[in-house]
N, C-alpha and C. Protein backbone atom coordinates (compact mmCIF):
# COMPACT_ATOMS: atom_id res chain seq x y z
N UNK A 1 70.83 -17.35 -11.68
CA UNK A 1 69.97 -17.78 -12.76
C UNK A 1 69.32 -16.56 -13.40
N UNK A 2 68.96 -16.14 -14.15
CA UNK A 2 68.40 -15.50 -15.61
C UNK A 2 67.41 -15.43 -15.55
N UNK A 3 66.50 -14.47 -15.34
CA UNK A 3 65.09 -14.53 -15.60
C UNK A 3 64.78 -14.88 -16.87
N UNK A 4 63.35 -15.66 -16.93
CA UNK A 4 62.52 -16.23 -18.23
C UNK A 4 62.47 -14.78 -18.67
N UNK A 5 61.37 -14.69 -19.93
CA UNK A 5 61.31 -13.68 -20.58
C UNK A 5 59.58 -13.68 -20.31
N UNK A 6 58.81 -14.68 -19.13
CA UNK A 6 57.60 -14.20 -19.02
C UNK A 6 57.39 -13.70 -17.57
N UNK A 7 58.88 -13.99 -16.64
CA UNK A 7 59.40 -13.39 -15.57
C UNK A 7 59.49 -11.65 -15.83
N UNK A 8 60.26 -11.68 -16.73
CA UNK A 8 60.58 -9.82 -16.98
C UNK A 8 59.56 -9.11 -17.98
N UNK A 9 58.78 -10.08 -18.59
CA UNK A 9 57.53 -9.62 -18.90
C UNK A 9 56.44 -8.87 -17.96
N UNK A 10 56.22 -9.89 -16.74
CA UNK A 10 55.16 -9.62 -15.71
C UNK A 10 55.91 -8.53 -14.51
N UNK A 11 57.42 -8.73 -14.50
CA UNK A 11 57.92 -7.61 -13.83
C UNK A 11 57.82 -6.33 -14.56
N UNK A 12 58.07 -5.87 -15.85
CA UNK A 12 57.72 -4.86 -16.62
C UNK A 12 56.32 -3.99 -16.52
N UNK A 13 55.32 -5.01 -16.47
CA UNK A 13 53.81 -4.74 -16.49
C UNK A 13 53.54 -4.45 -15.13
N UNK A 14 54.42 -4.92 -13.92
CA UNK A 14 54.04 -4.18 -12.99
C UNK A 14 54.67 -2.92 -12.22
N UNK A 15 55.98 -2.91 -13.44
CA UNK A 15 56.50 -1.56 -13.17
C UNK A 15 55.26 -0.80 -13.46
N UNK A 16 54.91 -0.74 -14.40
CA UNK A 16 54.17 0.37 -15.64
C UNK A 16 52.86 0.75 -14.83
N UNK A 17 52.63 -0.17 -13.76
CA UNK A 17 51.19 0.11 -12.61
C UNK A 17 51.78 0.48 -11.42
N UNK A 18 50.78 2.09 -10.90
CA UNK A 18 51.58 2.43 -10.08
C UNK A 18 50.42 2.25 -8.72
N UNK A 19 50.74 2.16 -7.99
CA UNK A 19 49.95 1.03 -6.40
C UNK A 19 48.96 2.07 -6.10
N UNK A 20 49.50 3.07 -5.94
CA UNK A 20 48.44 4.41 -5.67
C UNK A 20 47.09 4.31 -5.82
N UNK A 21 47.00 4.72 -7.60
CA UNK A 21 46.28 4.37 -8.62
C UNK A 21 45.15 2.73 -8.46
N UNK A 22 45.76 1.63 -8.11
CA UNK A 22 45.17 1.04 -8.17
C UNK A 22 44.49 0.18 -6.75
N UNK A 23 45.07 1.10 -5.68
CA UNK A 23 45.02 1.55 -4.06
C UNK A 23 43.14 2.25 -4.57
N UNK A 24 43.39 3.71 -5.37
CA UNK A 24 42.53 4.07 -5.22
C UNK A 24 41.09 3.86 -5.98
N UNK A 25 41.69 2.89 -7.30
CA UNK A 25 40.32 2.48 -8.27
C UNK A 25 39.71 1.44 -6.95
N UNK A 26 40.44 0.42 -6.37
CA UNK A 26 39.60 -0.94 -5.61
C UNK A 26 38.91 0.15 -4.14
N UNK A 27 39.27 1.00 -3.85
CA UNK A 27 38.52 2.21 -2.93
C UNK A 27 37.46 2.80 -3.68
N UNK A 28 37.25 3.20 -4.81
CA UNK A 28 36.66 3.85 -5.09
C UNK A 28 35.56 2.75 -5.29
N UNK A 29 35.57 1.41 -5.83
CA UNK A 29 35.03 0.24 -6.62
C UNK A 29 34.40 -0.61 -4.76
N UNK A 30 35.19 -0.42 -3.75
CA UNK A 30 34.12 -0.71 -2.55
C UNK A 30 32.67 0.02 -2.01
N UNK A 31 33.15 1.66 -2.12
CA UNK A 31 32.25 2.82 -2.31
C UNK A 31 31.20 2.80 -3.01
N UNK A 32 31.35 2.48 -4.73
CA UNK A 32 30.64 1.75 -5.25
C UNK A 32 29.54 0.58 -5.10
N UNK A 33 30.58 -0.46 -4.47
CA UNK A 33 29.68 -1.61 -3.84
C UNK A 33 28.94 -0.78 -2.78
N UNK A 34 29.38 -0.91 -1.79
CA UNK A 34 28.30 -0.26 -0.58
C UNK A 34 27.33 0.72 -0.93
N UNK A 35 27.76 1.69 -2.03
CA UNK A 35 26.51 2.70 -2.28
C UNK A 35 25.15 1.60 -3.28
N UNK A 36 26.01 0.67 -3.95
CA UNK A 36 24.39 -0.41 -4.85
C UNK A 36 23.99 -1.28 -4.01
N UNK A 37 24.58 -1.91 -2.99
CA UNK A 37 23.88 -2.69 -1.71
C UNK A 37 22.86 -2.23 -1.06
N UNK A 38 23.24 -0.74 -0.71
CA UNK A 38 22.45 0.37 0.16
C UNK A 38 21.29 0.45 -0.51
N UNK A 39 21.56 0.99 -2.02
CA UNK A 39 20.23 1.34 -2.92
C UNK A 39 19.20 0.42 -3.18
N UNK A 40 20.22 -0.75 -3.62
CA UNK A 40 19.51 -2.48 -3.50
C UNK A 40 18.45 -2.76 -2.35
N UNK A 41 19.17 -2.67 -1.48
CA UNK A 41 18.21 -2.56 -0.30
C UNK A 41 17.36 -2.17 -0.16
N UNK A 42 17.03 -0.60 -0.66
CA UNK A 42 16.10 0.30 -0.41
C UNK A 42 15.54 -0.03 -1.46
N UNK A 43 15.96 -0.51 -2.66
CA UNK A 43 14.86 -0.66 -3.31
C UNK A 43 13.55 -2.03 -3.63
N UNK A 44 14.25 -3.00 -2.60
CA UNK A 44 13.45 -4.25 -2.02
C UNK A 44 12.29 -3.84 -0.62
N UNK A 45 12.91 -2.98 0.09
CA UNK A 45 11.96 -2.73 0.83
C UNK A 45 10.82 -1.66 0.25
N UNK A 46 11.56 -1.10 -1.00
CA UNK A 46 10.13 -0.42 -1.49
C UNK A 46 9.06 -1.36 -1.95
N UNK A 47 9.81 -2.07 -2.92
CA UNK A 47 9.27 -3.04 -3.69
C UNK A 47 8.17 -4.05 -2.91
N UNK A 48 9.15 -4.04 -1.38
CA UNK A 48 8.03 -4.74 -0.27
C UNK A 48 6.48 -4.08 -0.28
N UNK A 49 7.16 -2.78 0.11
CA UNK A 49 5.67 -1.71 0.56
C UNK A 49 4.85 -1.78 -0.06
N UNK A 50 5.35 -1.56 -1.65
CA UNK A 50 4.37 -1.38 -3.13
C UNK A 50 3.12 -2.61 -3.22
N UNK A 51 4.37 -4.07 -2.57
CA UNK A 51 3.20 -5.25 -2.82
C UNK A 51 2.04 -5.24 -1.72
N UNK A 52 2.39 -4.40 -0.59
CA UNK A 52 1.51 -4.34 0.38
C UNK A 52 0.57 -3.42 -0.28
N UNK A 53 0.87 -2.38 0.08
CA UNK A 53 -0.12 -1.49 -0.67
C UNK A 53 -0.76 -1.60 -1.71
N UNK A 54 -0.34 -1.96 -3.08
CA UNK A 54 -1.29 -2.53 -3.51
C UNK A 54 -2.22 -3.96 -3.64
N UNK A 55 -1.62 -4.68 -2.42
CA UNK A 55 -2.65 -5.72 -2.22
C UNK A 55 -4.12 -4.86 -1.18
N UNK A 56 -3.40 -4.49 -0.88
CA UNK A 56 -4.68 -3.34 0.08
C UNK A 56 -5.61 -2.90 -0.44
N UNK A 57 -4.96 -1.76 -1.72
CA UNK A 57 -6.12 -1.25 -2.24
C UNK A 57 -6.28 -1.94 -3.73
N UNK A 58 -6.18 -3.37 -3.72
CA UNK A 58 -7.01 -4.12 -4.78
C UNK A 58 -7.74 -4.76 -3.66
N UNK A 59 -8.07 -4.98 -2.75
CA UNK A 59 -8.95 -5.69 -2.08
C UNK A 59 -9.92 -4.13 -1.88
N UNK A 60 -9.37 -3.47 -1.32
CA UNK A 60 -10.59 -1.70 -1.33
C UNK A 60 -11.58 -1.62 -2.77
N UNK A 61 -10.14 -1.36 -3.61
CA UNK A 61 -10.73 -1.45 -4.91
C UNK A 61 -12.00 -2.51 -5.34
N UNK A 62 -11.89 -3.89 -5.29
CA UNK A 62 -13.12 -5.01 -5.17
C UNK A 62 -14.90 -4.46 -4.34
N UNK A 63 -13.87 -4.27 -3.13
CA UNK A 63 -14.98 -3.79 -2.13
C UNK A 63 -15.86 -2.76 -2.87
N UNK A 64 -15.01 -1.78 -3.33
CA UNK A 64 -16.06 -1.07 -4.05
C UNK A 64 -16.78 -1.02 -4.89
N UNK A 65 -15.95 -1.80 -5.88
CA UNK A 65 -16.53 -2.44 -6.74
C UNK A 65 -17.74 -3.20 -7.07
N UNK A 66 -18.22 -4.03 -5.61
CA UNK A 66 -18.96 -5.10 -5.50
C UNK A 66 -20.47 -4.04 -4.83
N UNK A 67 -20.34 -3.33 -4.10
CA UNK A 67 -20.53 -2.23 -3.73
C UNK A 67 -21.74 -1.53 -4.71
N UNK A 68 -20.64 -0.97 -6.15
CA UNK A 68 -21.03 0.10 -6.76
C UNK A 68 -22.37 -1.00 -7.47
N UNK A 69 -22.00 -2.28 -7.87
CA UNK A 69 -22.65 -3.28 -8.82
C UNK A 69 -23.96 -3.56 -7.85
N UNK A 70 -24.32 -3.36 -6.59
CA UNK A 70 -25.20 -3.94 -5.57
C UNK A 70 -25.88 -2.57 -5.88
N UNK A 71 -25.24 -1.50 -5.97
CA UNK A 71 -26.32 -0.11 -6.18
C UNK A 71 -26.74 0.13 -7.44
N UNK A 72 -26.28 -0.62 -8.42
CA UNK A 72 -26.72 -0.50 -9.88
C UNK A 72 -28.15 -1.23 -9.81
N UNK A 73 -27.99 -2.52 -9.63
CA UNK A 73 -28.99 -3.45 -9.67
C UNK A 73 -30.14 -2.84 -8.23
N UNK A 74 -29.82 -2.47 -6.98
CA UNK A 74 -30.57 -1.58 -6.66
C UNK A 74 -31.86 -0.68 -7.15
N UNK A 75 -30.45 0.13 -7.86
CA UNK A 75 -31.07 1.63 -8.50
C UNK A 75 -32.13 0.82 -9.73
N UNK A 76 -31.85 -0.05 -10.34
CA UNK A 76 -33.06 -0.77 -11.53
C UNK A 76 -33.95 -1.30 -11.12
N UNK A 77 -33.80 -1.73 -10.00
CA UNK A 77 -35.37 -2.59 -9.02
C UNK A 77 -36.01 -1.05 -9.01
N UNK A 78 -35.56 0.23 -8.40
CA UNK A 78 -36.66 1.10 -8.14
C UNK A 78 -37.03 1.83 -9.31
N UNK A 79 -35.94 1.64 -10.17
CA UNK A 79 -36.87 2.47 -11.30
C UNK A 79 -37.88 1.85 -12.11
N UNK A 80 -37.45 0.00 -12.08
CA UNK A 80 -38.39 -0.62 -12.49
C UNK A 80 -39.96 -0.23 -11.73
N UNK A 81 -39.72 -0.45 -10.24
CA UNK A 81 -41.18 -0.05 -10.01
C UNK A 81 -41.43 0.93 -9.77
N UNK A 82 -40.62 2.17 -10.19
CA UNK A 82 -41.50 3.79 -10.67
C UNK A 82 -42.46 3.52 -11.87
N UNK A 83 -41.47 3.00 -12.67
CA UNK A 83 -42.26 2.85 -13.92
C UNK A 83 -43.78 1.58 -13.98
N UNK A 84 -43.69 0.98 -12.82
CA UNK A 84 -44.67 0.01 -12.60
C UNK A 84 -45.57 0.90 -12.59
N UNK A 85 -45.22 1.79 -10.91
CA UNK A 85 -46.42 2.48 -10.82
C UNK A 85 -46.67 3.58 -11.46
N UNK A 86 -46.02 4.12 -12.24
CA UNK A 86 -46.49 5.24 -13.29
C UNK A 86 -47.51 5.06 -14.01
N UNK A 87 -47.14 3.24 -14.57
CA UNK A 87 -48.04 2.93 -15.74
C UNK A 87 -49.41 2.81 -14.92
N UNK A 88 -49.50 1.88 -13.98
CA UNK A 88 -51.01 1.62 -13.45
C UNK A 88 -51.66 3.00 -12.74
N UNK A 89 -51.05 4.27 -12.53
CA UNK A 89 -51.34 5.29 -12.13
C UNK A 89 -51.94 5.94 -13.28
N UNK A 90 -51.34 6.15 -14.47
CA UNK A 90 -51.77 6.60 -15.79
C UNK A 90 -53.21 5.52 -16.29
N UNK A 91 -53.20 4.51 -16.19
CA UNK A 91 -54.20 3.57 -15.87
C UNK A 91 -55.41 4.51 -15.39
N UNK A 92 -55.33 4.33 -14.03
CA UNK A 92 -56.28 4.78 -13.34
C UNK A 92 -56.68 6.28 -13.31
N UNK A 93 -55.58 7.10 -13.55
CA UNK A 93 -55.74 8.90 -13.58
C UNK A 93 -55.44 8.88 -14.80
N UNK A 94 -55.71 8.86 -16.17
CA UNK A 94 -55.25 9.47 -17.64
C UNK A 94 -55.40 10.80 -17.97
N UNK A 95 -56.09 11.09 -17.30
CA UNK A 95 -56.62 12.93 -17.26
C UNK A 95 -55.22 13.07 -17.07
N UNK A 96 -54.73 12.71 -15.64
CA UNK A 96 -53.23 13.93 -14.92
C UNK A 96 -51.98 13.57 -15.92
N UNK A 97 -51.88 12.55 -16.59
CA UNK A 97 -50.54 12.29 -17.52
C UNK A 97 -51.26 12.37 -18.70
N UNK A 98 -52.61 13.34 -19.04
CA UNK A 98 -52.61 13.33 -20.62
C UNK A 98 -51.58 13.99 -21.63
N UNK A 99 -51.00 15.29 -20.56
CA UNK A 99 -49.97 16.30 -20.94
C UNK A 99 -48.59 16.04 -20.88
């Protein structure tokens, strides 16, 4: 029997590819895979660390935060009553703050 003409078509097209060649693109294209799996990888467990770490220091960050706001309101209670007692001191001594 006679080959079709999509028989000696597909035999033609695989003359024209030589095994070597395409031995070594699907080698080179596993290499590939395994080297973006590897990287993939590494770059989920960074991605892990990053969410740790910065859940860490946004909770630090707060802390200090809450912190710095407790020494603001602090620091205005005492200057409020410097200035309390400045005034009733000037009150009572006007001579020593005439200058």
């Amino acid at each position: 029997m006679e080959p079709t003409a999509s028989e000696v078509f597909c035999g033609r097209v695989l003359g024209m590819v030589n095994a070597e060649d395409v031995n070594a693109i699907i080698l080179a294209q596993k290499n590939m895979l395994d080297r973006f799996e590897k990287t993939n990888e590494m770059l989920l467990n960074f991605n892990n660390l990053s969410s740790v770490r910065m859940q860490q220091m946004n909770e630090r960050f707060l802390h200090h935060t809450r912190t710095l706001v407790e020494m603001k309101k602090d620091l205005d209670s005492i200057f409020r009553r410097i200035r309390t007692l400045k005034g009733k001191l000037a009150k009572q001594y006007p001579e020593a703050f005439s200058s």
